[in-house]
C-alpha atoms as a PDB file:
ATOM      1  CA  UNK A   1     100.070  22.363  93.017  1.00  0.00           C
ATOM      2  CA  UNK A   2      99.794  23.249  89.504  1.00  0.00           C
ATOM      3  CA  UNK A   3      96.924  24.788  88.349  1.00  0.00           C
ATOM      4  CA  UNK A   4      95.940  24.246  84.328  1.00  0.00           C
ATOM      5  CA  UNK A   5      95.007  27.474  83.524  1.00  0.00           C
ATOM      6  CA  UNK A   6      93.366  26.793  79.777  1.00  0.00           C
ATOM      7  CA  UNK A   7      89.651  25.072  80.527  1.00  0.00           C
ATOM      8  CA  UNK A   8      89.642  23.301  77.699  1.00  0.00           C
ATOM      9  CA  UNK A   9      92.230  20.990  78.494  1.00  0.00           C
ATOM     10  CA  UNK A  10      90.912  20.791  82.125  1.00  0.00           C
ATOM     11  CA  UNK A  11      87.666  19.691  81.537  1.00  0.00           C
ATOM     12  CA  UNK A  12      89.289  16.959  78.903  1.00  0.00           C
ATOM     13  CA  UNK A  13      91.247  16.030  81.970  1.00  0.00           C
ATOM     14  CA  UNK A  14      88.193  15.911  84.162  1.00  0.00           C
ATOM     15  CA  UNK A  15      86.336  13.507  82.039  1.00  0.00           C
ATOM     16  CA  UNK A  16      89.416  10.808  82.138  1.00  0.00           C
ATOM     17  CA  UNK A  17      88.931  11.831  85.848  1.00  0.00           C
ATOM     18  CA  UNK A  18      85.231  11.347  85.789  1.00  0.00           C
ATOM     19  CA  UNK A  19      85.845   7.510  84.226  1.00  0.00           C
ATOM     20  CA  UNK A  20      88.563   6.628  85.808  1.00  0.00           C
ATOM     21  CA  UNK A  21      85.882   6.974  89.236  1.00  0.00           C
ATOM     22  CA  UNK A  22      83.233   5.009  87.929  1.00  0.00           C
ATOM     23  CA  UNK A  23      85.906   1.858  88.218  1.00  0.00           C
ATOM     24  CA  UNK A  24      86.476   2.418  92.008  1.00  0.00           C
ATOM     25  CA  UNK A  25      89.635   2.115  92.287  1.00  0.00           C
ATOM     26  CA  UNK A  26      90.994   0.587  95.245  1.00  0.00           C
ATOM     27  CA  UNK A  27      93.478   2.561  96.526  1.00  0.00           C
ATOM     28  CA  UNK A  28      95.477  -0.423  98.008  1.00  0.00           C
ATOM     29  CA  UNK A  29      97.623  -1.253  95.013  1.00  0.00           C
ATOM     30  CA  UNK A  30      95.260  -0.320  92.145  1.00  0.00           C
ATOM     31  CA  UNK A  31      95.894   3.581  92.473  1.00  0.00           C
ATOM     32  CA  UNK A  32     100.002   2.752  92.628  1.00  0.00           C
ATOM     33  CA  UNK A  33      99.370   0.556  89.700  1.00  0.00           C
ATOM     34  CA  UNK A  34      97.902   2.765  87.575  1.00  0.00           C
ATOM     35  CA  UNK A  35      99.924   5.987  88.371  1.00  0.00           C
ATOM     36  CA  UNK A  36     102.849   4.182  87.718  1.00  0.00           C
ATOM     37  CA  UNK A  37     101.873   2.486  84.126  1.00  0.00           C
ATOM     38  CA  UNK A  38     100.698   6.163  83.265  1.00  0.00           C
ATOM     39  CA  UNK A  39     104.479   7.342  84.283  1.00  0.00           C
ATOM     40  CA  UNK A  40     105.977   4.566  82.223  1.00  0.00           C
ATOM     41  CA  UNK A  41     103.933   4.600  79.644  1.00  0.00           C
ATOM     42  CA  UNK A  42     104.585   8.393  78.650  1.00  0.00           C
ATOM     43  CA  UNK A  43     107.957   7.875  79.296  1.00  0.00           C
ATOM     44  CA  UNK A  44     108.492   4.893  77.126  1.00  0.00           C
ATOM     45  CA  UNK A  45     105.960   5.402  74.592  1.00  0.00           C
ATOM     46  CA  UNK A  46     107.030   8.838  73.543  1.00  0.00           C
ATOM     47  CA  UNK A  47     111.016   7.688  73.401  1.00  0.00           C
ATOM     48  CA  UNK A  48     111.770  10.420  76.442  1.00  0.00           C
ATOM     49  CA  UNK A  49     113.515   7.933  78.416  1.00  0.00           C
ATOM     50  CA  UNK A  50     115.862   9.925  80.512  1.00  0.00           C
ATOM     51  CA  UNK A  51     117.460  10.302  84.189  1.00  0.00           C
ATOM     52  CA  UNK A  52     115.558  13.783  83.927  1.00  0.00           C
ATOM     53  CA  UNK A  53     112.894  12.581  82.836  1.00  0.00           C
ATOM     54  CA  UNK A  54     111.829  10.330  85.237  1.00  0.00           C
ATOM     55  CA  UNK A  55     113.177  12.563  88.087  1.00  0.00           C
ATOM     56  CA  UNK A  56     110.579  14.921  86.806  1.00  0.00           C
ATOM     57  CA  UNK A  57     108.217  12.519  87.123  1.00  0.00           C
ATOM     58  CA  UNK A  58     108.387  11.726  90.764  1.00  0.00           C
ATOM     59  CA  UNK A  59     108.617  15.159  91.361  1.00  0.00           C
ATOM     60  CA  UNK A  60     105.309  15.478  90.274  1.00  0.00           C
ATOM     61  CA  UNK A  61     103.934  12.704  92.319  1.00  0.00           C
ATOM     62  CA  UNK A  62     105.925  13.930  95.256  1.00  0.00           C
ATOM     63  CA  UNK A  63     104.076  17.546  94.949  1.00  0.00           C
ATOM     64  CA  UNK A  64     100.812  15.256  94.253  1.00  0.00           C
ATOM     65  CA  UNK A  65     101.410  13.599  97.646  1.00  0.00           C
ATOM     66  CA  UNK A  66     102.317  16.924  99.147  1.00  0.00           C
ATOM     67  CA  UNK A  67      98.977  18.657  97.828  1.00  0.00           C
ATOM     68  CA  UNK A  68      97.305  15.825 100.120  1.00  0.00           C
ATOM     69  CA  UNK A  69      99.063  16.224 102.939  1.00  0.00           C
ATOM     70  CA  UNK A  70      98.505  19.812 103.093  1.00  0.00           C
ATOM     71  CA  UNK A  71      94.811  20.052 102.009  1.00  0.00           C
ATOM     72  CA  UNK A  72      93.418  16.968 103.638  1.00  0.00           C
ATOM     73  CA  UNK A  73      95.842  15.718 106.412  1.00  0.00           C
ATOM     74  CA  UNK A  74      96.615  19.034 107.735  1.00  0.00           C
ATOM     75  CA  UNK A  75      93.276  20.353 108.317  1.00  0.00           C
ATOM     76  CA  UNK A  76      92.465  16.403 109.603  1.00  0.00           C
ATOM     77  CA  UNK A  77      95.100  17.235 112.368  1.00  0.00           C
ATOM     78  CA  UNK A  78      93.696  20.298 113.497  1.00  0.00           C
ATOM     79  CA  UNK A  79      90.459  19.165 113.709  1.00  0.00           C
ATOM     80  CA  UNK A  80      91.841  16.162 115.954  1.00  0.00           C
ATOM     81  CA  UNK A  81      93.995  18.486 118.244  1.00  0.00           C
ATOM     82  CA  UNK A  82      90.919  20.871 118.617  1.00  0.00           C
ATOM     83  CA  UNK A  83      88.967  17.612 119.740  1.00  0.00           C
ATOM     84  CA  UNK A  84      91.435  15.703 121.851  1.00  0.00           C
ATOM     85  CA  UNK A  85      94.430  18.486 122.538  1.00  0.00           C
ATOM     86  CA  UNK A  86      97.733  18.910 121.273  1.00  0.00           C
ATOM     87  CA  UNK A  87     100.517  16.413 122.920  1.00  0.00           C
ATOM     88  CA  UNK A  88     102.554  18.172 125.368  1.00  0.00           C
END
């Protein structure tokens, strides 16, 4: 996962974050709706509309997915195979 390393700009990312939570978004549609008009919006608005471009793109909502998986789903498993066993 990529880390923003200059504060600043993270806590001007936070408070988008912050407001974008006080809409409670449902995650059934809502969330997919609005990653993907931020994608195409940055894409088309800034005229960077490119194969590479959008590859790069769902690369970073692939790693975005993969960040879940392996700091909430991962743990969620173990915690399950610690209360009801592994399958064997």
């Amino acid at each position: 996962m990529p880390y923003i390393s200059d504060k600043d700009r993270r806590d001007k990312l936070n408070v988008i974050v912050d407001e974008l939570l006080k809409l409670e978004i449902n995650y059934r549609g809502e969330l997919n709706y609005l990653l993907f008009k931020l994608c195409k919006s940055l894409i088309k608005d800034t005229h960077q509309e490119s194969y590479s471009n959008y590859k790069s793109y769902i690369g970073e909502l692939e790693e975005c997915a993969n960040e879940i998986r392996r700091r909430f789903l991962g743990p969620l498993e173990d915690q399950k195979i610690r209360e009801n066993g592994d399958v064997v």
